[in-house]
Protein backbone atom coordinates (compact mmCIF):
# COMPACT_ATOMS: atom_id res chain seq x y z
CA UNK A 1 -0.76 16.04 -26.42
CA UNK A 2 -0.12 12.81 -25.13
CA UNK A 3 2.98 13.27 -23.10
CA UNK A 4 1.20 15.92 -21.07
CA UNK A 5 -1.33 13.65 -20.42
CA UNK A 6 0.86 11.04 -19.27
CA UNK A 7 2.66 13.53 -17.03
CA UNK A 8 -0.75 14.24 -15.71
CA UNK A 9 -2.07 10.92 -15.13
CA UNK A 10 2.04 10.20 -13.17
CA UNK A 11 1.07 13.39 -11.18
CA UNK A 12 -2.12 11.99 -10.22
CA UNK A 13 -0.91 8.09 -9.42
CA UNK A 14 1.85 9.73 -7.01
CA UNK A 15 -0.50 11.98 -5.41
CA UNK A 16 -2.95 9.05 -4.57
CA UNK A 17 0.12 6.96 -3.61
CA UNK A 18 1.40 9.42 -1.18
CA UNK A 19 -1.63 10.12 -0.13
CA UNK A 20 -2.88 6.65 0.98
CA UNK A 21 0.72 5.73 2.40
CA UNK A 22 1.05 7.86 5.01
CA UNK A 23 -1.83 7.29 6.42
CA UNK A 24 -2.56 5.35 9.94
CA UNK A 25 -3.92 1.88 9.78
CA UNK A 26 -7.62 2.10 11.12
CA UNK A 27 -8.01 0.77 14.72
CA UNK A 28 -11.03 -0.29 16.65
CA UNK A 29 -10.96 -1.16 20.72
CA UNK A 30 -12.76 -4.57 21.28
CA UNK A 31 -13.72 -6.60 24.31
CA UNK A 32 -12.90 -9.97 24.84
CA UNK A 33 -15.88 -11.55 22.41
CA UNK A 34 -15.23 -8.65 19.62
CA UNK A 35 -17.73 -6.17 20.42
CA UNK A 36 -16.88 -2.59 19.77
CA UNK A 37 -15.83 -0.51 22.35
CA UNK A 38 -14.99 3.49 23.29
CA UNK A 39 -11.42 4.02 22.34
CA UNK A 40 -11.29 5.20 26.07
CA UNK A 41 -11.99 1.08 27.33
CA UNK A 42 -8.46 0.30 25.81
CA UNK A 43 -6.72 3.42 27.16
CA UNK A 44 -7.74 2.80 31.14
CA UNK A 45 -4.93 2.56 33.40
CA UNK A 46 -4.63 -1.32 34.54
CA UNK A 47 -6.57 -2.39 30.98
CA UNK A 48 -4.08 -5.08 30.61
CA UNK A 49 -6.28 -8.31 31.47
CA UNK A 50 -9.76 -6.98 31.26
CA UNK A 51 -10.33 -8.30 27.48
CA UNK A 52 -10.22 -4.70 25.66
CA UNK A 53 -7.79 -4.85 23.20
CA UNK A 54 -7.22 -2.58 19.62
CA UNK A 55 -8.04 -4.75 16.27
CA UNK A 56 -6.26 -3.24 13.53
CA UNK A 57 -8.14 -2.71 9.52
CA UNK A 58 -11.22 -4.86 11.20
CA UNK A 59 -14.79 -3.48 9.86
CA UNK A 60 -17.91 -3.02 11.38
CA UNK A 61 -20.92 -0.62 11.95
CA UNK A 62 -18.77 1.83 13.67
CA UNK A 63 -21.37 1.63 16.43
CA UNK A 64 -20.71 0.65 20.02
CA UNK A 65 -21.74 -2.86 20.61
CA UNK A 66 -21.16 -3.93 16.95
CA UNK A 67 -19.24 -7.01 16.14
CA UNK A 68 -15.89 -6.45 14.25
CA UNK A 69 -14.89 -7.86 11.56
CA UNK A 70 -11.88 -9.97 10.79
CA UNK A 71 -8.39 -7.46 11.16
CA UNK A 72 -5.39 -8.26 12.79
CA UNK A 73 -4.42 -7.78 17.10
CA UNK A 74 -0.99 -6.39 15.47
CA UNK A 75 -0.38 -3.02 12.98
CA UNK A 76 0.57 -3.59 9.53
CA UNK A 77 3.45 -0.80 9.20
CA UNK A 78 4.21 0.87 6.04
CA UNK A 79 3.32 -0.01 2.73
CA UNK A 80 1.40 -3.04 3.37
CA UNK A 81 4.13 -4.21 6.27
CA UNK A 82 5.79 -7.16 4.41
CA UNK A 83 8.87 -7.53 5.57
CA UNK A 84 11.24 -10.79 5.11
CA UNK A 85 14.31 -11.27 3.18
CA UNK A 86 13.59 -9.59 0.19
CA UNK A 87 13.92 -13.01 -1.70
CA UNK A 88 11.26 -15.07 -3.90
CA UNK A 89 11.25 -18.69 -3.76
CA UNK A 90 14.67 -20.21 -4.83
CA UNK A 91 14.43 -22.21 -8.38
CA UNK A 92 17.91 -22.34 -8.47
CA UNK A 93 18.13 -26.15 -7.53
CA UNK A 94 20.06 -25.71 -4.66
């Protein structure tokens, strides 16, 4: 019995994984002081330098007007969007 339920709980753990990955990063337009706006503020033609700009994994009310929450001006990418050399810190004594 317990290697199917090991197999199960595997299943399960790739399913959420897959699941969560390929999802998009939540977005929310903002105006200049960080109030939410209509997606449709940041998608005008000539937008660039009137102040609305996307804020990406920010929280808030989810009402118009709200303030948002911390979140980045840039998108994370795929799984989590670290990116670098691929290397740890070197204790190698070089």
């Amino acid at each position: 019995m317990r290697k199917s339920r090991e197999v199960k709980l595997t299943v399960l753990a790739a399913v959420a994984l897959s699941m969560t990955a390929c999802r998009t990063e939540h977005r929310d337009c903002v105006d200049a002081q960080g109030h939410l706006h209509p997606d449709s503020a940041c998608q005008t033609t000539g937008a660039a330098g009137s102040g609305y700009h996307y804020i990406y994994g920010g929280s808030s009310g989810g009402h118009v007007g709200d303030y948002v929450l911390g979140g980045s001006t840039t998108p994370r990418g795929g799984f989590g969007g670290f990116g670098g050399d691929g290397g740890g810190d070197s204790a190698g004594g070089e």
